[in-house]
N, C-alpha and C. Protein backbone atom coordinates (compact mmCIF):
# COMPACT_ATOMS: atom_id res chain seq x y z
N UNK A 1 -204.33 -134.27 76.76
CA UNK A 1 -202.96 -134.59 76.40
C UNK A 1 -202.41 -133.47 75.54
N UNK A 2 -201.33 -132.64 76.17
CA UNK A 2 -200.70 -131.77 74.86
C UNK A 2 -199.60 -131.90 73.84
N UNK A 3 -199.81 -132.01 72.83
CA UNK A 3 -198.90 -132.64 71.54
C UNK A 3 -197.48 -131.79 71.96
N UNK A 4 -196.31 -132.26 72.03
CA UNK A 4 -195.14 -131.22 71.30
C UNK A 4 -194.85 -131.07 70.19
N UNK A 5 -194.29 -129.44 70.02
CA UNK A 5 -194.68 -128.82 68.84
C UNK A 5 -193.43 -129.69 67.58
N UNK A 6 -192.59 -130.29 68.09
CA UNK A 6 -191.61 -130.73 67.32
C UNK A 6 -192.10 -132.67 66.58
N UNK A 7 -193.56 -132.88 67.50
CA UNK A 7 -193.83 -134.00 67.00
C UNK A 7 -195.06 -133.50 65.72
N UNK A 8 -195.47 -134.52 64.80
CA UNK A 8 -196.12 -133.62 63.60
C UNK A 8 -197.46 -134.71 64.10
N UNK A 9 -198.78 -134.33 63.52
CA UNK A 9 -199.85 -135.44 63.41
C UNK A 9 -200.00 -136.52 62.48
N UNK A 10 -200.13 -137.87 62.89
CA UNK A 10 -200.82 -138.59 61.16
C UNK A 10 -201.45 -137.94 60.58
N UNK A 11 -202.29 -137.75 60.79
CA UNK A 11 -202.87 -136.94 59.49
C UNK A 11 -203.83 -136.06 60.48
N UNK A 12 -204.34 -135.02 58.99
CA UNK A 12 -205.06 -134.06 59.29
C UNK A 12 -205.79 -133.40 58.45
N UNK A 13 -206.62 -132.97 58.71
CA UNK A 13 -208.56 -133.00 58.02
C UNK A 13 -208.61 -131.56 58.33
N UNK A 14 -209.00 -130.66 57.07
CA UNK A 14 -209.36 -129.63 57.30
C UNK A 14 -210.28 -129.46 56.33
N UNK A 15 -211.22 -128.04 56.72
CA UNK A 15 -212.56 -127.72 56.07
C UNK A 15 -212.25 -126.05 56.27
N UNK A 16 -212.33 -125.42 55.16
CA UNK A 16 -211.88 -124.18 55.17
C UNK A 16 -210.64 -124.02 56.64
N UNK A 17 -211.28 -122.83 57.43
CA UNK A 17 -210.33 -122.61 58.30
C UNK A 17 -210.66 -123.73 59.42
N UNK A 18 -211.23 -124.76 59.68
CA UNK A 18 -211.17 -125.63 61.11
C UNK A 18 -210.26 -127.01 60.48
N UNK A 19 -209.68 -127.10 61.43
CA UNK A 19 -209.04 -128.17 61.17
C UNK A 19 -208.60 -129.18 62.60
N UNK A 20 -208.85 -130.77 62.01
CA UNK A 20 -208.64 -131.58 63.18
C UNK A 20 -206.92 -132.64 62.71
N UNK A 21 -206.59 -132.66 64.12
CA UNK A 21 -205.20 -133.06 63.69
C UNK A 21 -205.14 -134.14 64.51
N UNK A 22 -204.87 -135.21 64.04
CA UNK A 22 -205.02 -136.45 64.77
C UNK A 22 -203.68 -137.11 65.04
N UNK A 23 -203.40 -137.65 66.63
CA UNK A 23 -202.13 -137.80 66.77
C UNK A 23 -202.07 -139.85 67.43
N UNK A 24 -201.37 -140.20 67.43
CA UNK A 24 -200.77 -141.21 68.39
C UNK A 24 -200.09 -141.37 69.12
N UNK A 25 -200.81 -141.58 70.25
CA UNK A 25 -200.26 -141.50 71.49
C UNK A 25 -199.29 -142.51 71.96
N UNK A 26 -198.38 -143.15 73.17
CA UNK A 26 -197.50 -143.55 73.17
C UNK A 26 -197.72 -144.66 73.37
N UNK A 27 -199.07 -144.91 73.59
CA UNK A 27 -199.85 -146.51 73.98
C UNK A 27 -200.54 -146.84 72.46
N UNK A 28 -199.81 -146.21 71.08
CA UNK A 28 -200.60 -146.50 70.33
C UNK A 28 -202.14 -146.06 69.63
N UNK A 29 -202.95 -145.18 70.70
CA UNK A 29 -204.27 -145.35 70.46
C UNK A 29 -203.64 -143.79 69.84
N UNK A 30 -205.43 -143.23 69.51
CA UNK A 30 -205.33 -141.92 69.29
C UNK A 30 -206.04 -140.93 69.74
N UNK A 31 -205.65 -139.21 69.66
CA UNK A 31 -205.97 -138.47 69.83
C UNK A 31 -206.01 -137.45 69.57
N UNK A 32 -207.31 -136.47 69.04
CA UNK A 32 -207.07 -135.11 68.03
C UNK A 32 -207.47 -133.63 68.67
N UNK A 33 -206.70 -132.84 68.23
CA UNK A 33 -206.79 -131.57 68.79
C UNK A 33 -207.89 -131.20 66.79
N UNK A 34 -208.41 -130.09 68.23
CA UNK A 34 -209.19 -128.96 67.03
C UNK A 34 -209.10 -127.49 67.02
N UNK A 35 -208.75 -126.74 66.16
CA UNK A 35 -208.26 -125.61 65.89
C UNK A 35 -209.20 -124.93 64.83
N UNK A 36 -208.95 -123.85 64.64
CA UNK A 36 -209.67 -122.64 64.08
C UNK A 36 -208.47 -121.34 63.74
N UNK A 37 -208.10 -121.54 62.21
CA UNK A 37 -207.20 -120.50 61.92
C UNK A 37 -208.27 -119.06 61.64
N UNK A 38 -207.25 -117.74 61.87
CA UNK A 38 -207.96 -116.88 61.84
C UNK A 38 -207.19 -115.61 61.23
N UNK A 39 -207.32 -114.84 60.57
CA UNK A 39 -206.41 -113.70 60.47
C UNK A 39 -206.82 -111.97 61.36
N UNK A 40 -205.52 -111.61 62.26
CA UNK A 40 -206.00 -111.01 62.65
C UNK A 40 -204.22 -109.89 62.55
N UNK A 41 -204.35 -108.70 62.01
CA UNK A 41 -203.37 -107.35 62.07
C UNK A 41 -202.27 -108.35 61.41
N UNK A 42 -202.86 -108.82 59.61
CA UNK A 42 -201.81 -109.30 58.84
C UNK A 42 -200.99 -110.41 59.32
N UNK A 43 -201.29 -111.43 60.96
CA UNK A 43 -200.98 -112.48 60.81
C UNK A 43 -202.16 -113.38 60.97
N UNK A 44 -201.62 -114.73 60.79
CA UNK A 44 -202.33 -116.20 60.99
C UNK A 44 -202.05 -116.51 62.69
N UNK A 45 -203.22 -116.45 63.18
CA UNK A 45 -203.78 -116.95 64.68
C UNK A 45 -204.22 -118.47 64.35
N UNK A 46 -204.39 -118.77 65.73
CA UNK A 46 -205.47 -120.45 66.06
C UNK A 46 -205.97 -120.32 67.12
N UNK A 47 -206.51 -120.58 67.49
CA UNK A 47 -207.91 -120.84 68.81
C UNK A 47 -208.79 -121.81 68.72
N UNK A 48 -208.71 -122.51 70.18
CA UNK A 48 -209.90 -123.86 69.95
C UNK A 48 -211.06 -123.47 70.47
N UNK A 49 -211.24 -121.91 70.14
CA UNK A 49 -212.96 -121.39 69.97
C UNK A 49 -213.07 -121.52 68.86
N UNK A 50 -214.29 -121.84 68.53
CA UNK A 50 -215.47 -121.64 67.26
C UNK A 50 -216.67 -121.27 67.76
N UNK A 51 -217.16 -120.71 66.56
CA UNK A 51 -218.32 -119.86 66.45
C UNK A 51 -219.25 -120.58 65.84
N UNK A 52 -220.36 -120.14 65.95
CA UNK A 52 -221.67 -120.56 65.00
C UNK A 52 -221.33 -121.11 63.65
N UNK A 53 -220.77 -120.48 62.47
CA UNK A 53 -220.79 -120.68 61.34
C UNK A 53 -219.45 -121.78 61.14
N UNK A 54 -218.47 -122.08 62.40
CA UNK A 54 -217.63 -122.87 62.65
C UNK A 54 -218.19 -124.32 62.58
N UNK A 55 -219.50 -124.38 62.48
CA UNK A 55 -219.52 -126.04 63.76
C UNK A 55 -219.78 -126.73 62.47
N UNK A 56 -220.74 -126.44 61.13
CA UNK A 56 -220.67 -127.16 60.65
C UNK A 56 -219.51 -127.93 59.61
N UNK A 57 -218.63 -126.99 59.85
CA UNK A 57 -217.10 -127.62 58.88
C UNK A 57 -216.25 -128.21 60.41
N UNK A 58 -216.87 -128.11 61.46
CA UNK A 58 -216.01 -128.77 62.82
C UNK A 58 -216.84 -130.25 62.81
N UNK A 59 -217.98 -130.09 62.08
CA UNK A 59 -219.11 -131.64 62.57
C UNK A 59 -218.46 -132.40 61.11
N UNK A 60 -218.07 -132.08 60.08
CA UNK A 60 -217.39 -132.94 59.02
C UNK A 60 -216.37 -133.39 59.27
N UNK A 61 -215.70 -132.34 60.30
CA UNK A 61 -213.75 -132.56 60.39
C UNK A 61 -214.20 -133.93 61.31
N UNK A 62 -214.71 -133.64 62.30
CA UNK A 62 -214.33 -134.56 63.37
C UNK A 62 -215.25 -135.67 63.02
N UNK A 63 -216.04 -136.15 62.06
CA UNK A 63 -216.80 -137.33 61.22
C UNK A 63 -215.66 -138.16 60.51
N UNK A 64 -214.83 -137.41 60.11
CA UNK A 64 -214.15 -137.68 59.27
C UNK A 64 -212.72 -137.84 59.74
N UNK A 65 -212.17 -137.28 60.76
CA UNK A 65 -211.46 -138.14 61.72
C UNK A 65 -211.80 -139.29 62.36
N UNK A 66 -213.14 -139.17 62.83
CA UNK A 66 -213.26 -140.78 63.49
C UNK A 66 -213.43 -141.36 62.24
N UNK A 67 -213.79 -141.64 61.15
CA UNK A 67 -213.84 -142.71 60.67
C UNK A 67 -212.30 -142.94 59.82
N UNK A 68 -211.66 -142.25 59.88
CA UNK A 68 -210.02 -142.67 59.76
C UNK A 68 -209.35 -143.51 60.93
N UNK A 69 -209.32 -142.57 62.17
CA UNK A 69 -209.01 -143.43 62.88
C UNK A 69 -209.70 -144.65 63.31
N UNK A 70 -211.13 -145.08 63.24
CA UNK A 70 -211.62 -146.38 62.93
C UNK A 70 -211.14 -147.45 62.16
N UNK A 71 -210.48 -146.65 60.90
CA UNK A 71 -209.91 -147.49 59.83
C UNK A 71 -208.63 -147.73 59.67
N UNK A 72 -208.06 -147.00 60.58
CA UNK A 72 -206.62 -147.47 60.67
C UNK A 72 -206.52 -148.12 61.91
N UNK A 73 -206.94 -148.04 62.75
CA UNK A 73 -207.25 -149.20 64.25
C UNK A 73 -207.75 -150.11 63.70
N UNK A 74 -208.53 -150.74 62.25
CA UNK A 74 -208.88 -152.14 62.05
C UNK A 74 -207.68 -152.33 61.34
N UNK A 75 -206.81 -151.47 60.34
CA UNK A 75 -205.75 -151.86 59.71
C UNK A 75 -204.70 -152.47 60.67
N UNK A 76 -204.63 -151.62 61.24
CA UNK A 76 -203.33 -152.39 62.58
C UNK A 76 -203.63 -153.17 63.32
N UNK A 77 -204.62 -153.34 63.16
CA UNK A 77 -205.13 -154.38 63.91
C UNK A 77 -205.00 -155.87 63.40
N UNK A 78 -205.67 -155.91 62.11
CA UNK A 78 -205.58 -156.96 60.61
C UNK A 78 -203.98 -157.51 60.66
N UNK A 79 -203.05 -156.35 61.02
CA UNK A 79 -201.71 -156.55 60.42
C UNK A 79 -200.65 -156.87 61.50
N UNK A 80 -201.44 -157.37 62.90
CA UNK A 80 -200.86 -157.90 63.97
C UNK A 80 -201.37 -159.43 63.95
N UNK A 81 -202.32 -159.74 63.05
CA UNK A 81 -202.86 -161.14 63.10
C UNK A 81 -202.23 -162.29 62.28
């Protein structure tokens, strides 16, 4: 699914340069893109490559997205009952 750039994410989890951006989709549920800022000839790049020394701040981001969006799918959930 690709986000448009004019819609923003609920939230978003970053660990140095990786970052996961978690969105809601139009049925409600969710879904997160993952990125990797980078500097390259004095600007700021992104790429959803990572490298070796990437994965372990990519294995926190995305731990830590699911258990948000876990917790806000029981919140909305609680608050339809």
């Amino acid at each position: 699914m690709t986000q448009s750039t004019t819609n923003k994410p609920v939230h978003s989890i970053r660990y140095g340069n990786v970052r996961v951006a978690i969105w809601r989709n139009e049925t409600g549920f969710h879904n997160v893109t993952l990125e990797r800022s980078y500097r390259k000839d004095d600007q700021w790049k992104s790429s959803d490559s990572f490298g070796r020394d990437d994965l372990p701040k990519l294995t926190a981001a995305v731990e830590e997205a699911y258990r948000w969006i876990f917790q806000n799918a029981k919140d909305a959930e609680e608050s339809h009952e």
